[in-house]
C-alpha atoms as a PDB file:
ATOM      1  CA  UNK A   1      11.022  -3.389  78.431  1.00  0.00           C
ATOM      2  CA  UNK A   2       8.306  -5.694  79.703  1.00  0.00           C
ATOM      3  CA  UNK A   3       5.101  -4.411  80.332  1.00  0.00           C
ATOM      4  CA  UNK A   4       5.541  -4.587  84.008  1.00  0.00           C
ATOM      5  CA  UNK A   5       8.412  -2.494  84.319  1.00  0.00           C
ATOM      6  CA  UNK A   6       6.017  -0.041  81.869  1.00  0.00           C
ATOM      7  CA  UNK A   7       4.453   0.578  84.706  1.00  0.00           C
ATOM      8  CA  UNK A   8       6.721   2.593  86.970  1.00  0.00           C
ATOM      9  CA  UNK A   9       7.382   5.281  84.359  1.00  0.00           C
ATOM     10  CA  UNK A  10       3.571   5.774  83.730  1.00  0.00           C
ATOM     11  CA  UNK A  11       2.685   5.720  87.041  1.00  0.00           C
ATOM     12  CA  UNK A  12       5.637   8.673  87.080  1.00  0.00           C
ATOM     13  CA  UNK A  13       4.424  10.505  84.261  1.00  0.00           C
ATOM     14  CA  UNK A  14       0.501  10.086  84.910  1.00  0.00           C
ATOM     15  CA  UNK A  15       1.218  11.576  88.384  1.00  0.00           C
ATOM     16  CA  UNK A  16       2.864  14.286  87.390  1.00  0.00           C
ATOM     17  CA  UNK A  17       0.538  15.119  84.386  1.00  0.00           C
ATOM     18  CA  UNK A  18      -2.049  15.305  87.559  1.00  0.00           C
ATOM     19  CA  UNK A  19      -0.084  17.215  89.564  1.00  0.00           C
ATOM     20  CA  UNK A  20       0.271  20.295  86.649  1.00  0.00           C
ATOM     21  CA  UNK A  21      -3.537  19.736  86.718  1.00  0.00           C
ATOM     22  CA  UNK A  22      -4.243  20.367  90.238  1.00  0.00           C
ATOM     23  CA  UNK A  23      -1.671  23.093  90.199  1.00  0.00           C
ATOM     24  CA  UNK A  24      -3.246  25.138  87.105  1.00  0.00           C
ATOM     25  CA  UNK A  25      -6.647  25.030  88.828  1.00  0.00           C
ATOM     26  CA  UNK A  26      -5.943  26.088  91.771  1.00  0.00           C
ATOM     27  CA  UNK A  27      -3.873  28.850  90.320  1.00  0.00           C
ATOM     28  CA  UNK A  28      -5.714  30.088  87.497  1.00  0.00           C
ATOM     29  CA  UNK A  29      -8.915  27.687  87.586  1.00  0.00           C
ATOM     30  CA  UNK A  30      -8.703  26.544  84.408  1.00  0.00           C
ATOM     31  CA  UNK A  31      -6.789  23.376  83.357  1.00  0.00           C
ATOM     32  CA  UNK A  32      -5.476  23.877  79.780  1.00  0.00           C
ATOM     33  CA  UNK A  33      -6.583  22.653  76.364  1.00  0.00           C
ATOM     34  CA  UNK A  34      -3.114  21.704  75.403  1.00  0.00           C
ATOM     35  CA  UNK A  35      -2.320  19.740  78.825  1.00  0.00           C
ATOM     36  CA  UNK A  36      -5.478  17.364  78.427  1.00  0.00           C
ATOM     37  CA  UNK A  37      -4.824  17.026  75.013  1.00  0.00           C
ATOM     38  CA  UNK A  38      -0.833  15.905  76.321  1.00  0.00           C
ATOM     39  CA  UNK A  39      -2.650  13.342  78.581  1.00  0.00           C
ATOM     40  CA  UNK A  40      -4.560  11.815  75.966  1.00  0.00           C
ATOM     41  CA  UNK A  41      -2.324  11.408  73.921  1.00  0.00           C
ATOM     42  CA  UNK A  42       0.337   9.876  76.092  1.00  0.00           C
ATOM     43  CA  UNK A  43      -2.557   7.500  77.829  1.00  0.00           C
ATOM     44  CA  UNK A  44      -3.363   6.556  74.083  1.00  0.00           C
ATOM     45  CA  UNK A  45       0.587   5.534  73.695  1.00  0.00           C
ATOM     46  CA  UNK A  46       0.420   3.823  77.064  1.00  0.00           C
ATOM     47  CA  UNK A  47      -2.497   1.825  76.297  1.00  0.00           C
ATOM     48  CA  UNK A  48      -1.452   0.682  72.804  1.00  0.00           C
ATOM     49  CA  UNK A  49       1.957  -0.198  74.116  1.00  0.00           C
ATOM     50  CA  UNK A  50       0.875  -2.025  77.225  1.00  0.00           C
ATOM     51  CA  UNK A  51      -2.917  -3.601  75.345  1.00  0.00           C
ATOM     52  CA  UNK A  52      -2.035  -3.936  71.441  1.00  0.00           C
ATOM     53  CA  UNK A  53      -3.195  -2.186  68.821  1.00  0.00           C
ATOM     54  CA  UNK A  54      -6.826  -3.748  69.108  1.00  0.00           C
ATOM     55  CA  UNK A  55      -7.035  -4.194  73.048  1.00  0.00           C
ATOM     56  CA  UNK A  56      -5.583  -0.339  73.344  1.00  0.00           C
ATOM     57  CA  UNK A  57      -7.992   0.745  70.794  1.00  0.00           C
ATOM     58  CA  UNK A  58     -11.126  -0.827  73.433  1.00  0.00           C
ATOM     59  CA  UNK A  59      -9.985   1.093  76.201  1.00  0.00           C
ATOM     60  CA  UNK A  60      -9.218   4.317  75.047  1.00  0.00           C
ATOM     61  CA  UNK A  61     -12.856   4.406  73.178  1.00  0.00           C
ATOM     62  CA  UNK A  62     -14.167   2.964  76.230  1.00  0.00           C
ATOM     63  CA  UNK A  63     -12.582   5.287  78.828  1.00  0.00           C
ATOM     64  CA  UNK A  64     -12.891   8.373  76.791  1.00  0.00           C
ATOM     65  CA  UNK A  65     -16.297   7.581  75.952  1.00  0.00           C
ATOM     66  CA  UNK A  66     -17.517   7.100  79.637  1.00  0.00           C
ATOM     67  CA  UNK A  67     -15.470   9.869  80.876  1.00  0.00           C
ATOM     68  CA  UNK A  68     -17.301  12.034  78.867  1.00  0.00           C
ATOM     69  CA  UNK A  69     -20.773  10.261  78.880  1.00  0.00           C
ATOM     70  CA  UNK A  70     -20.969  10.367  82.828  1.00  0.00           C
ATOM     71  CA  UNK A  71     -19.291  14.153  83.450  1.00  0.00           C
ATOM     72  CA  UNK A  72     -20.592  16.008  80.488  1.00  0.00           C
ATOM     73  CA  UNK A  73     -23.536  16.348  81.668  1.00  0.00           C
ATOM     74  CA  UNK A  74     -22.087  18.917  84.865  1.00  0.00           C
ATOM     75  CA  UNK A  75     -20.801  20.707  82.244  1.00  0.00           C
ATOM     76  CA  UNK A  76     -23.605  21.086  80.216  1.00  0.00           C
ATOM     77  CA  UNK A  77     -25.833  22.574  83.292  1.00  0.00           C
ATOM     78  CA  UNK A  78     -22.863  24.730  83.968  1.00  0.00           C
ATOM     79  CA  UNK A  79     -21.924  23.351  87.315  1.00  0.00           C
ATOM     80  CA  UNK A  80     -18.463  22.181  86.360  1.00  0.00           C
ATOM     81  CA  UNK A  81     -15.932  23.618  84.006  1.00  0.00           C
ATOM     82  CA  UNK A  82     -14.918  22.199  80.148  1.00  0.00           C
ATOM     83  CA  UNK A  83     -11.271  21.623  81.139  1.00  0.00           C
ATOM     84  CA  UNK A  84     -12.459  19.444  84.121  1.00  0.00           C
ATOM     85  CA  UNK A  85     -14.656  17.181  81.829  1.00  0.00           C
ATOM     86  CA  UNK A  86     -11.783  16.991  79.522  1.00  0.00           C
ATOM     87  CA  UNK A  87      -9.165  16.101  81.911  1.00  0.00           C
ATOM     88  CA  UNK A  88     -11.357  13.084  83.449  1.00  0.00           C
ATOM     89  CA  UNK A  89     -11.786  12.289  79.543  1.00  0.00           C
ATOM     90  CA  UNK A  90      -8.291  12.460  79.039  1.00  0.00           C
ATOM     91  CA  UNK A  91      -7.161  10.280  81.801  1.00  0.00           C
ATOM     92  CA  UNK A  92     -10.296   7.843  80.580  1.00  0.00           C
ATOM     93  CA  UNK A  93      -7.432   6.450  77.869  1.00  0.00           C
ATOM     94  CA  UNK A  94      -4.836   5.249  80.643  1.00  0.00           C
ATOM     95  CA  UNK A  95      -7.972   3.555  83.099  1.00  0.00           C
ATOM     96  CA  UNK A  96     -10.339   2.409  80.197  1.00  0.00           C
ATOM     97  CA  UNK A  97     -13.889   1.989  81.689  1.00  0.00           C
ATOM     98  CA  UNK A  98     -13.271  -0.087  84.765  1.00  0.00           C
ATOM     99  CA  UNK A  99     -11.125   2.770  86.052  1.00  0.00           C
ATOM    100  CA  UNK A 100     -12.904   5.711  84.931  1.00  0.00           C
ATOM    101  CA  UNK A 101     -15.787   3.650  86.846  1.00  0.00           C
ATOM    102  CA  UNK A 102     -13.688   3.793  89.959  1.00  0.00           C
ATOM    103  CA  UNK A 103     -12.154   6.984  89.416  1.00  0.00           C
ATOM    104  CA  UNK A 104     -15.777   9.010  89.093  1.00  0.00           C
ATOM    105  CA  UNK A 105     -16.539   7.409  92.334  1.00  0.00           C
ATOM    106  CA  UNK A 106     -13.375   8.048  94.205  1.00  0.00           C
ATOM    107  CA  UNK A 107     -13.676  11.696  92.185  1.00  0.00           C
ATOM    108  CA  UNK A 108     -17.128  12.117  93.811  1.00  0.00           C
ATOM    109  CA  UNK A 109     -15.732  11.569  97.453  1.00  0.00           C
ATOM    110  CA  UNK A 110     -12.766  13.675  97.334  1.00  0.00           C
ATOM    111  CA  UNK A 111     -14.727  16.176  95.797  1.00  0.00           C
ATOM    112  CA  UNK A 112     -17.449  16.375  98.233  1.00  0.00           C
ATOM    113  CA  UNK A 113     -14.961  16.823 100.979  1.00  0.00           C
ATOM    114  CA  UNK A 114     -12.084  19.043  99.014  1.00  0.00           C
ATOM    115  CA  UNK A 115     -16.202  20.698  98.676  1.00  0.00           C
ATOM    116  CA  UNK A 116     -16.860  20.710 102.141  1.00  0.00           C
ATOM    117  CA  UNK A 117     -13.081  22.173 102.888  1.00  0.00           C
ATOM    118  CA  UNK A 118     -13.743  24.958 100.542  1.00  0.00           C
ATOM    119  CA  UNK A 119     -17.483  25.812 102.010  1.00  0.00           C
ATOM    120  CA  UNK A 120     -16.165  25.726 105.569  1.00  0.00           C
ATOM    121  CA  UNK A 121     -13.051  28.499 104.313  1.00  0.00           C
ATOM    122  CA  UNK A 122     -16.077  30.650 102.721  1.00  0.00           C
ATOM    123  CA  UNK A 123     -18.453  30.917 104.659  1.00  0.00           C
ATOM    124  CA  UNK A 124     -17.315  29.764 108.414  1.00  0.00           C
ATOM    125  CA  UNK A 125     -17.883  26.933 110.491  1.00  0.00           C
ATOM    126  CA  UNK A 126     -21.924  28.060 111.547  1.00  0.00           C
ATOM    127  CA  UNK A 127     -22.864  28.807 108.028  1.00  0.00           C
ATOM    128  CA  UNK A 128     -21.280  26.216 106.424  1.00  0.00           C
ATOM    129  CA  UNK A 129     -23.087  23.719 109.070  1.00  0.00           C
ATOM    130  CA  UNK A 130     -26.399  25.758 108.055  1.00  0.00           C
ATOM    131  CA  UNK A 131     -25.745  25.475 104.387  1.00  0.00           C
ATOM    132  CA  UNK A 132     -25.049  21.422 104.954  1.00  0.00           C
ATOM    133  CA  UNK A 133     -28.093  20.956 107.028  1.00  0.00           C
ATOM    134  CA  UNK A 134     -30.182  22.078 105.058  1.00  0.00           C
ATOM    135  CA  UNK A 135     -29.234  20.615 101.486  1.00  0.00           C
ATOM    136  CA  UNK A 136     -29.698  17.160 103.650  1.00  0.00           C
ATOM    137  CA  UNK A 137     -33.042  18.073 105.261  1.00  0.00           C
ATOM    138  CA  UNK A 138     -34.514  20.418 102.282  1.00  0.00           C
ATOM    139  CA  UNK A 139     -32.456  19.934  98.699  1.00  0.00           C
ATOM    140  CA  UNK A 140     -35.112  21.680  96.971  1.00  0.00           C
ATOM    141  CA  UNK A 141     -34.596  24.775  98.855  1.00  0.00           C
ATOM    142  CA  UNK A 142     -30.955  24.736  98.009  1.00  0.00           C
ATOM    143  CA  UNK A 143     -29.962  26.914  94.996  1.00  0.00           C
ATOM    144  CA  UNK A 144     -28.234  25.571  92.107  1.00  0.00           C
ATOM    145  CA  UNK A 145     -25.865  28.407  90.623  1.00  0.00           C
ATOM    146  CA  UNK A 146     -23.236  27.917  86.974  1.00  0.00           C
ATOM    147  CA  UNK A 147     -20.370  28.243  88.136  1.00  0.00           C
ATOM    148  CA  UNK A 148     -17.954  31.567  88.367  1.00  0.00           C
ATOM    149  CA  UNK A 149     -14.334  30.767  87.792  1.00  0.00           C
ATOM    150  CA  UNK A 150     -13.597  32.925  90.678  1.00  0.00           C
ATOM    151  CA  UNK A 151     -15.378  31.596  93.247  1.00  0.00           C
ATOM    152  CA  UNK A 152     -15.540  27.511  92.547  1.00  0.00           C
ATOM    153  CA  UNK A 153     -13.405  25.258  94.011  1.00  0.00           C
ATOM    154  CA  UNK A 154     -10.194  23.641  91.746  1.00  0.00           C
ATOM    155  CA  UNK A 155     -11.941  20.715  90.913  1.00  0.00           C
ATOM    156  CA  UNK A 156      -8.684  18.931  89.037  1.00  0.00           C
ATOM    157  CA  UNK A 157      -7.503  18.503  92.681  1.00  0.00           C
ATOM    158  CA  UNK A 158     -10.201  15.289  93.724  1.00  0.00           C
ATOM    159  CA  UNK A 159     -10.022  14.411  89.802  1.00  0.00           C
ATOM    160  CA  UNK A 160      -6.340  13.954  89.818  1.00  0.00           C
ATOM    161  CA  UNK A 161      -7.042  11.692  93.641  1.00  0.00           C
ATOM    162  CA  UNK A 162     -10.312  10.023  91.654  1.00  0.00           C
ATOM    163  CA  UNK A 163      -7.454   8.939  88.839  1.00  0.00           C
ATOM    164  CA  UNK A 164      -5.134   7.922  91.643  1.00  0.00           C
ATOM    165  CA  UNK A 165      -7.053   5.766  93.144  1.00  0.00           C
ATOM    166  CA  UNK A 166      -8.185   4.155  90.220  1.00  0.00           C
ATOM    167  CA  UNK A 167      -4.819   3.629  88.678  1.00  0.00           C
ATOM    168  CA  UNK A 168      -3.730   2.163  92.661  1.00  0.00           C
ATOM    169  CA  UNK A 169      -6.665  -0.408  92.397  1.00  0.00           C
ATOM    170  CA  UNK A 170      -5.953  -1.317  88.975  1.00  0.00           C
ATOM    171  CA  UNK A 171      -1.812  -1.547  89.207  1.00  0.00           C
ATOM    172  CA  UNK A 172      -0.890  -1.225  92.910  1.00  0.00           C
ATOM    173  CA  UNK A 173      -0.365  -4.880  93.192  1.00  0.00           C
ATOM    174  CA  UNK A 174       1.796  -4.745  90.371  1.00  0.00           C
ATOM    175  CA  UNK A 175       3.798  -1.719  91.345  1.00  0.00           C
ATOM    176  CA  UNK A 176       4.327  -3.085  94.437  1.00  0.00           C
ATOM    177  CA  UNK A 177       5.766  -6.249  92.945  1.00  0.00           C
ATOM    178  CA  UNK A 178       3.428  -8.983  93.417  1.00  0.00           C
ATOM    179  CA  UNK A 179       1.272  -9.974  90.997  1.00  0.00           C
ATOM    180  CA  UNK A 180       2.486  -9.329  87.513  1.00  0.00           C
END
């Protein structure tokens, strides 16, 4: 099989590995141990397969490695769960760092509206207008609370578009049939 007609089955797989994602956290809020570890290790067979041995070896460190370098940090001040962190690590091994680049942008945008969706269903329209008014005129007097499980939004959902839209940029032309 040549490496472009790789493509379409890992596009198929990776987007249904992020679709069990999205659908765990919104269910339970939690995205398992045991899937992440699933997407690792088939981005680590995709990207040896497609890169080499050597080339593979580059972007899995160097996905994996950003991944966690840029989104540890939320977890470590308790504003975003383990399992997210380890899912965007995870999916670090099929995008390498160019695409975890792009995909913790894109990740940033779809979770700041999937953010404002889920403020607007929780508090109502005039609060939620309050709340967003004033983090943009006063930050400081918003309140920074850890997360509860029960209450935060299923943040797996604008990870698994942040991946999308990576892997799209990276190997939409391709998929598409152009370029290959």
């Amino acid at each position: 099989m040549t490496k472009a007609a790789m493509l379409f089955p890992a596009t198929m797989v990776l987007g249904s590995l992020l679709v069990v994602a999205a659908a765990s956290d919104i269910r339970a809020r939690r995205v398992g141990n045991s899937l992440n570890l699933g997407i690792l290790a088939l981005g680590m067979l995709f990207a040896f397969t497609m890169f080499g041995w050597r080339d593979g070896a580059l972007r899995i460190g160097s996905g994996v490695g950003l991944g966690l370098l840029i989104w540890f940090p939320m977890f470590a001040v308790r504003l975003m769960g383990a399992g997210d962190v380890k899912l965007l690590a995870a999916c670090g091994a099929w995008l390498g760092w160019e695409g975890m680049l792009i995909a913790t942008l894109a990740t940033g945008v779809y979770g700041g509206v999937l953010g404002a969706f889920w403020l607007l269903r929780s508090q109502g329209a005039i609060s939620a207008l309050h709340t967003m008014a004033t983090a943009v005129r006063a930050p400081w007097l918003m309140k920074m609370r850890p997360y509860e499980a029960r209450e935060r939004l299923p943040y797996a959902v604008a990870i698994a578009g942040g991946v999308v839209t990576a892997w799209w940029m990276q190997y939409g032309a391709q998929l598409m049939g152009g370029r290959t």
